[in-house]
Protein backbone atom coordinates (compact mmCIF):
# COMPACT_ATOMS: atom_id res chain seq x y z
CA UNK A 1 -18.86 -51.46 -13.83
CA UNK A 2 -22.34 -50.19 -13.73
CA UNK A 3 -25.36 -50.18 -11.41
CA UNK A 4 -28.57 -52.25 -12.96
CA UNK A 5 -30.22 -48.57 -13.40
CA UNK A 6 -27.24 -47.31 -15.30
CA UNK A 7 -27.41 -50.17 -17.48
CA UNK A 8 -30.87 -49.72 -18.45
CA UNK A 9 -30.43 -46.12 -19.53
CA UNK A 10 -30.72 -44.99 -23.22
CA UNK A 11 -27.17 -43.70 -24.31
CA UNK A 12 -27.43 -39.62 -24.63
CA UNK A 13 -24.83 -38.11 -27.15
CA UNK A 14 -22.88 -35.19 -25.36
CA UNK A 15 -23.68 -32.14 -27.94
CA UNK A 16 -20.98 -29.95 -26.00
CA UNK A 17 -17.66 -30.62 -25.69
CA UNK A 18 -15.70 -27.51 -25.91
CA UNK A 19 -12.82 -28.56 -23.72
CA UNK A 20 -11.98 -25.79 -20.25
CA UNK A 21 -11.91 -22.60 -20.38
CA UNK A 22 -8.99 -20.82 -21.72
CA UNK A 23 -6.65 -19.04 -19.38
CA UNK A 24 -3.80 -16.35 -19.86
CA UNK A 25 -0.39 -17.66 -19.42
CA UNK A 26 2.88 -15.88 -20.24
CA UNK A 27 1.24 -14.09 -22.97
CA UNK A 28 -1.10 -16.72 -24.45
CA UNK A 29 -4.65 -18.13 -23.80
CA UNK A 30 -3.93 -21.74 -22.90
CA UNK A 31 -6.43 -24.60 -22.39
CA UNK A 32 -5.21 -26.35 -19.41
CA UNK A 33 -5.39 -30.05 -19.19
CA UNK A 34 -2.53 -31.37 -17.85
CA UNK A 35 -0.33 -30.59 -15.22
CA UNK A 36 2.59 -29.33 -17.82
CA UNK A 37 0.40 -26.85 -19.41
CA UNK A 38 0.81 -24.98 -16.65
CA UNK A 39 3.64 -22.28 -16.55
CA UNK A 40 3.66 -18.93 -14.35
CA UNK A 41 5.24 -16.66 -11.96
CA UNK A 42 2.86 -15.76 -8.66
CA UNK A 43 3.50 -15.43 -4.67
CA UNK A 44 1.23 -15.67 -1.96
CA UNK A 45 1.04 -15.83 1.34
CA UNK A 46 0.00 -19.18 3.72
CA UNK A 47 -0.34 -19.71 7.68
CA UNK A 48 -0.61 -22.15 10.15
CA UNK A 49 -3.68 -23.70 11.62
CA UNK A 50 -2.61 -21.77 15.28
CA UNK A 51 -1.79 -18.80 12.95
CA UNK A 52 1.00 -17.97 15.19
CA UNK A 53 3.75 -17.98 11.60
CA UNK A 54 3.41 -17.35 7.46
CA UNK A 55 4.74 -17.98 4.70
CA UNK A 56 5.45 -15.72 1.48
CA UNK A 57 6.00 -18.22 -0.93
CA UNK A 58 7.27 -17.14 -4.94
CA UNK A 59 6.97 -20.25 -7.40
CA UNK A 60 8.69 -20.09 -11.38
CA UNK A 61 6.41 -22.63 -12.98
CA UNK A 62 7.96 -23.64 -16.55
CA UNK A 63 6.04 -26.16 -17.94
CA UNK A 64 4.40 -27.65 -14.84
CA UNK A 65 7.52 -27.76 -13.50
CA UNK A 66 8.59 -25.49 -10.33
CA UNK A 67 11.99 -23.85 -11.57
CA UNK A 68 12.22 -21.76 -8.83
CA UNK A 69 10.88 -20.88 -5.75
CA UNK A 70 11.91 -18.27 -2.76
CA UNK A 71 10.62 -19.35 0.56
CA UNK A 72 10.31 -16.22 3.30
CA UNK A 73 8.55 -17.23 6.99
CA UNK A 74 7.63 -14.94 9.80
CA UNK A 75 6.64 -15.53 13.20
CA UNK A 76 8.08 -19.09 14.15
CA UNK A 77 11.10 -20.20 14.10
CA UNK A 78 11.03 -23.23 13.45
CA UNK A 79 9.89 -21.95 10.42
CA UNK A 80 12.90 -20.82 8.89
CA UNK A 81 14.93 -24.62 9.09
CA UNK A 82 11.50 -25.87 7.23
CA UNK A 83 11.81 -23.24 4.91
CA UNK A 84 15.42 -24.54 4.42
CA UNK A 85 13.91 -28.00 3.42
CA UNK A 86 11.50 -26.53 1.03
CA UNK A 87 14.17 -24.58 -0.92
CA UNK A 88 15.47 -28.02 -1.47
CA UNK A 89 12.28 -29.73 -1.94
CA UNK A 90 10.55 -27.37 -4.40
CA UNK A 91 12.67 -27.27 -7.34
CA UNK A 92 12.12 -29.55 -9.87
CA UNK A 93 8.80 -30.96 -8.83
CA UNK A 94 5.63 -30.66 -10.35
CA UNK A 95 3.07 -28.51 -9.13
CA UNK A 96 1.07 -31.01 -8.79
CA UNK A 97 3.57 -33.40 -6.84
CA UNK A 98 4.24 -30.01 -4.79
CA UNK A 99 0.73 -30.14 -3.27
CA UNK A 100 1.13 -33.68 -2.41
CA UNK A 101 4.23 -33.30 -0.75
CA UNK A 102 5.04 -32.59 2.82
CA UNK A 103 6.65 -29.36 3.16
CA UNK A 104 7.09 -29.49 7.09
CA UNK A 105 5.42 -26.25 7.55
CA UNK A 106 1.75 -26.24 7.58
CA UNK A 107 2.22 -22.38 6.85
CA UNK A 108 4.52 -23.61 3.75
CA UNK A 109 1.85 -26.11 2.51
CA UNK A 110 -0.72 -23.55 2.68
CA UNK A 111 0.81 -21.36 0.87
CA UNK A 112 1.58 -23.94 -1.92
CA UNK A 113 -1.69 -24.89 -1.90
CA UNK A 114 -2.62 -21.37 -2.60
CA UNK A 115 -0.06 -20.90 -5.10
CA UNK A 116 -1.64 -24.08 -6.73
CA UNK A 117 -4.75 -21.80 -7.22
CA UNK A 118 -3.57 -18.99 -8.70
CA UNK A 119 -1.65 -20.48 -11.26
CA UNK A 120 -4.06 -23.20 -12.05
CA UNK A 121 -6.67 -20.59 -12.60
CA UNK A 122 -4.42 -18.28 -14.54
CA UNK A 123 -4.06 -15.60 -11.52
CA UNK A 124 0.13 -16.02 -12.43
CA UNK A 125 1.76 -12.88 -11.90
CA UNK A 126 3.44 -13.39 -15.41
CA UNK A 127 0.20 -14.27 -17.42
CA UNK A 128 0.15 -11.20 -19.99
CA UNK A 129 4.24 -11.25 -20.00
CA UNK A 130 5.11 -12.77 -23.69
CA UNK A 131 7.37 -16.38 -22.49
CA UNK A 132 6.92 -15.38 -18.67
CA UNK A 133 9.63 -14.08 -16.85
CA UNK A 134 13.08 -15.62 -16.40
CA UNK A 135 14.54 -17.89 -13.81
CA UNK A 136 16.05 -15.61 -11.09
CA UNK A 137 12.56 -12.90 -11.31
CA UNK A 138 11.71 -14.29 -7.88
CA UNK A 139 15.19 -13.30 -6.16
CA UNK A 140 14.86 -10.33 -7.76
CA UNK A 141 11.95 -9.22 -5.30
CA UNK A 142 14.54 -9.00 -2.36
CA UNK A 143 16.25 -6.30 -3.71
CA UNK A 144 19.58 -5.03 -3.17
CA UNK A 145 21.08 -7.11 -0.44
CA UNK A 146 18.98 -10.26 -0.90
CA UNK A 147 16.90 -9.93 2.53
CA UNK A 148 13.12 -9.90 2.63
CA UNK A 149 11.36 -6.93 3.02
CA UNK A 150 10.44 -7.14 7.08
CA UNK A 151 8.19 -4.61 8.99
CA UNK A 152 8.07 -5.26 12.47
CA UNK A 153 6.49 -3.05 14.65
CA UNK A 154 5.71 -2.58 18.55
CA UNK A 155 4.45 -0.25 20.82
CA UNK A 156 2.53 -0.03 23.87
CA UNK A 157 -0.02 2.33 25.59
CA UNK A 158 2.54 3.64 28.61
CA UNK A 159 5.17 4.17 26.04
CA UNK A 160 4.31 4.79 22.53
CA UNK A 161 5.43 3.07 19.14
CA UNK A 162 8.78 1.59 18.79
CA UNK A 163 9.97 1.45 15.21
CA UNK A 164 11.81 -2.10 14.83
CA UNK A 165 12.60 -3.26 10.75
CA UNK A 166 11.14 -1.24 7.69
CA UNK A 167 11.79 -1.82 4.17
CA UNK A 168 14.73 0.29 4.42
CA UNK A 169 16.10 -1.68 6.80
CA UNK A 170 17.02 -2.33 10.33
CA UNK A 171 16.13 0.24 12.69
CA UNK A 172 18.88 2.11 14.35
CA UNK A 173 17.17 4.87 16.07
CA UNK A 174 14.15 7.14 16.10
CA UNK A 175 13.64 10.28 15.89
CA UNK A 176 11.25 12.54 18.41
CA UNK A 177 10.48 16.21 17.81
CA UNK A 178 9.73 18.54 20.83
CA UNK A 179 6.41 17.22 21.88
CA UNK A 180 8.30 13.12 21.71
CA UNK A 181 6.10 12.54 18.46
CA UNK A 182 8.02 10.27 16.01
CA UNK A 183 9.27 12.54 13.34
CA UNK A 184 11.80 9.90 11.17
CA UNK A 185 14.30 7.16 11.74
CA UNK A 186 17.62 6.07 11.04
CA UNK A 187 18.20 2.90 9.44
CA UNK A 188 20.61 0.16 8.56
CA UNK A 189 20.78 -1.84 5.49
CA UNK A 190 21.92 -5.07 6.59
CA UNK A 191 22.00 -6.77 3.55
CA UNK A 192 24.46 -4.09 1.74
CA UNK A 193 26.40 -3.54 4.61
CA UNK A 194 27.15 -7.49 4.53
CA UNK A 195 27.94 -7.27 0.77
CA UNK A 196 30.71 -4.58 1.29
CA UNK A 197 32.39 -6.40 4.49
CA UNK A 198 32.82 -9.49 2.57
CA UNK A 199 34.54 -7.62 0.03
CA UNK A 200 37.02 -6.55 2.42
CA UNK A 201 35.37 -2.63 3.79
CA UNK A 202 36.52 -2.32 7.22
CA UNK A 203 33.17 -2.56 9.33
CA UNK A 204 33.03 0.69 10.81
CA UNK A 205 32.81 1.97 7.40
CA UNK A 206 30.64 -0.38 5.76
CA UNK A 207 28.41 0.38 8.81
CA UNK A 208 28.50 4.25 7.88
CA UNK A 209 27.75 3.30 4.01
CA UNK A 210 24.85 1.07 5.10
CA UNK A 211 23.25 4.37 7.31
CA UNK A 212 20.56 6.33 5.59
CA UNK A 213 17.15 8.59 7.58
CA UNK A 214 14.01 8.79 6.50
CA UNK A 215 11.35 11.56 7.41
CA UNK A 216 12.66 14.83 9.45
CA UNK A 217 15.29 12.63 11.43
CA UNK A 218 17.61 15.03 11.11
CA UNK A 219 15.63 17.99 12.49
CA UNK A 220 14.69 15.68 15.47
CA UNK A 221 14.98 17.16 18.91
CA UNK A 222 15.97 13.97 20.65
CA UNK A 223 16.80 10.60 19.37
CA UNK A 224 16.41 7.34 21.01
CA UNK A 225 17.24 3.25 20.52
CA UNK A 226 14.08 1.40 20.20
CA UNK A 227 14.74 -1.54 21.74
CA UNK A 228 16.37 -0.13 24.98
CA UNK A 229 15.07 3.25 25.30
């Protein structure tokens, strides 16, 4: 249906029609124009409208279909039980019904909905790799010992910085040279040392396997516990 002013127009031929823009994905320029042209491996990051948690969320995209996702929250903690939901959720849904779906989380939705950018764009983390990358890429990123990569951090103006979580790991204790400057730290992979007690390594031992330093920890002049010293 028309208006009256429509209707009364002269009919213009449409001299270009070229289609969209091509965009790299998994190796090939693709012209997008359905939902299962889309394939792609990205991560980003979303929050909450109080900003008080985020989300790292890593989609698989096969197809227009999510094949895989890895859901990692910080900050709230109700977070992590709607995290639990998404894991569920995710899989097998369209990218497009993924946007339209409530994913508990605001932080979780916002990150999809960023995710939904990227890939839809051709921003995929896999978009020059020749047939993307396989299912299981996005576990991958955790490492050894499947357990996100966590930095937390705290310190105060009386009493310094207190080294929490790395990369490495859990932080055991910290090491101060003579002037109580942080020199290194010893750390605990909690992941590994999980792996080696379910295989039966007493956990004293596993505990000693898991231990590594970083820095000049050893040549430390004192060493203390972060979280009670």
């Amino acid at each position: 249906m028309n208006t009256h002013e429509v209707d009364q127009m002269r009919c213009v031929k449409k001299g270009c029609n070229h289609g969209p823009a091509p965009i790299p994905q998994e190796g090939k320029w693709t012209q997008v124009k359905e939902v299962k042209d889309i394939s792609g491996l990205t991560h980003g990051v979303g929050w909450c409208a109080p900003q008080q948690g985020a989300c790292k969320l890593t989609l698989n995209v096969k197809n227009g279909i999510i094949e895989e996702a890895l859901v990692e929250t910080l900050g709230c903690s109700g977070m992590t039980h709607s995290a639990a939901m998404a894991s569920e959720i995710l899989p097998g849904k369209t990218v497009l019904e993924a946007l339209n779906t409530d994913l508990v989380c605001d932080a979780i939705n916002t990150a999809m909905r960023e995710l939904f950018l990227q890939i839809a764009y051709g921003r995929s983390q896999s978009a020059f790799s020749e047939n993307g990358l396989p299912i299981g890429s996005g576990l991958e990123d955790l490492g050894k010992g499947y357990c996100s990569q966590v930095g937390t951090m705290y310190g105060t103006k009386q009493k310094g910085a207190r080294y929490l979580e790395t990369a490495e790991g859990y932080i055991n204790r910290i090491g101060l040279d003579e002037n109580d400057e942080i020199i290194g730290y010893e750390f605990i992979r909690i992941g590994v040392m999980m792996d080696m007690i379910k295989k039966g390594t007493p956990a004293d031992e596993a505990l000693k396997k898991a231990t590594g330093s970083y820095g000049r920890f050893a040549e430390a002049a004192k060493v203390i516990d972060p979280r009670h010293e």
